[in-house]
Protein backbone atom coordinates (compact mmCIF):
# COMPACT_ATOMS: atom_id res chain seq x y z
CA UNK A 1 -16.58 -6.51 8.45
CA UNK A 2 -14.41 -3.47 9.45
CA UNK A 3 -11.56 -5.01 7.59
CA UNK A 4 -13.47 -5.35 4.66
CA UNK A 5 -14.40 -1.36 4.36
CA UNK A 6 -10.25 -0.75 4.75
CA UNK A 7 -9.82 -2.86 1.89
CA UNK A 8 -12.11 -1.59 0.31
CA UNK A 9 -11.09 2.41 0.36
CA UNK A 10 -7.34 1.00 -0.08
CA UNK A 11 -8.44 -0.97 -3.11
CA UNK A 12 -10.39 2.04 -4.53
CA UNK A 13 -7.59 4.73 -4.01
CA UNK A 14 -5.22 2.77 -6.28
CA UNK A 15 -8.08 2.65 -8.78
CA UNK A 16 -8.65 6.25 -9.16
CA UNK A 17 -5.35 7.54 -8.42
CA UNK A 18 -3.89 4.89 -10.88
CA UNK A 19 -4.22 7.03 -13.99
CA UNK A 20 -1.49 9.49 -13.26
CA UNK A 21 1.65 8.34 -13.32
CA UNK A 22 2.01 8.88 -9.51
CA UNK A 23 5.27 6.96 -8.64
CA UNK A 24 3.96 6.26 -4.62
CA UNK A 25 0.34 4.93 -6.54
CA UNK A 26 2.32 2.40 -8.46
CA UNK A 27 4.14 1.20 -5.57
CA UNK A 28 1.01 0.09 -3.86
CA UNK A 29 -1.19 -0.54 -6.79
CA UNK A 30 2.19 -3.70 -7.38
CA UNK A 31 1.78 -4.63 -3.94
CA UNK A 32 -1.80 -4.59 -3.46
CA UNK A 33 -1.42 -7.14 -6.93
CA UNK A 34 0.90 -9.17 -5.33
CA UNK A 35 -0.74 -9.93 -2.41
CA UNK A 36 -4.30 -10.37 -3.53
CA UNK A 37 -2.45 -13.21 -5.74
CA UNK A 38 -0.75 -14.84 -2.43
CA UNK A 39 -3.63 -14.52 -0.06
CA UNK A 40 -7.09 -13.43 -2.13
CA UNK A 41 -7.53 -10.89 -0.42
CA UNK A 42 -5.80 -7.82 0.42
CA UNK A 43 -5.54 -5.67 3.98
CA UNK A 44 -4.16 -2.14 4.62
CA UNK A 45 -2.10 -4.64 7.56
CA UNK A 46 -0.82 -6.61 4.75
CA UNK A 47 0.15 -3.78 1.94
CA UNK A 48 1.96 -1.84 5.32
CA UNK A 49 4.26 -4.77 6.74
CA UNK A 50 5.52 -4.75 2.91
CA UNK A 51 6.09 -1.73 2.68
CA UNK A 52 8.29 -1.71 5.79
CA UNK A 53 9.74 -5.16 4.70
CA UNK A 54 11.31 -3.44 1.33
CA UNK A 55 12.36 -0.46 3.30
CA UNK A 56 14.34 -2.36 5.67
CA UNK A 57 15.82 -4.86 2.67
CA UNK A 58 16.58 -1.80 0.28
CA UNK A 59 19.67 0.10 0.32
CA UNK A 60 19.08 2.35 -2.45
CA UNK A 61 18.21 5.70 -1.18
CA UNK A 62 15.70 7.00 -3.62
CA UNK A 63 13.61 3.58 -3.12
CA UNK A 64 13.59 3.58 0.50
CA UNK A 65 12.19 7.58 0.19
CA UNK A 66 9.56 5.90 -2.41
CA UNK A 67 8.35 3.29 -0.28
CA UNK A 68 8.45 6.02 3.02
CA UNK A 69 6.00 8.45 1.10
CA UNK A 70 3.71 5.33 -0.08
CA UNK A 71 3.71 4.09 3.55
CA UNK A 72 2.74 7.91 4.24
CA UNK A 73 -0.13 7.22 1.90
CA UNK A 74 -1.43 4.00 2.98
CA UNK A 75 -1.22 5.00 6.93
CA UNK A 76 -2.76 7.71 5.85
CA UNK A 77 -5.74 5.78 4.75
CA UNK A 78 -5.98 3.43 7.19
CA UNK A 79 -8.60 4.51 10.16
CA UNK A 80 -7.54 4.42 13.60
CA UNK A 81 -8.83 1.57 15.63
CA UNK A 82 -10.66 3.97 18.29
């Protein structure tokens, strides 16, 4: 159930932080899309290893700082596991 109340706070930050035009919101508001469509469901786990997965495919600098300050964000949201 734990995982459930991440996803939901994750899902919830996009929402109201969507409006705008907040570059780092877009970039996980597309990736929270993209994998609720491949799994159903979406996890702060899930929206994180993508993150890092574009940062370590991208060479363009001003990308790789985009997805570092969304990462920022969605660590940022994600509670410790105490």
């Amino acid at each position: 159930m734990q995982q459930q109340s991440k996803d939901s706070s994750l899902l919830a930050y996009v929402q109201h932080a969507g409006g705008n035009n907040d570059p780092e919101v877009e970039v996980i508001g597309a990736i929270v899309k993209q994998v609720l469509a491949a799994q159903g469901y979406v996890s702060n786990k899930a929206v994180i290893l993508s993150l890092i997965a574009r940062l370590e495919t991208t060479t363009d600098a001003a990308l790789q700082e985009l997805y570092r300050r969304a990462l920022e964000r969605v660590v940022g949201l994600t509670p410790d596991d105490a």
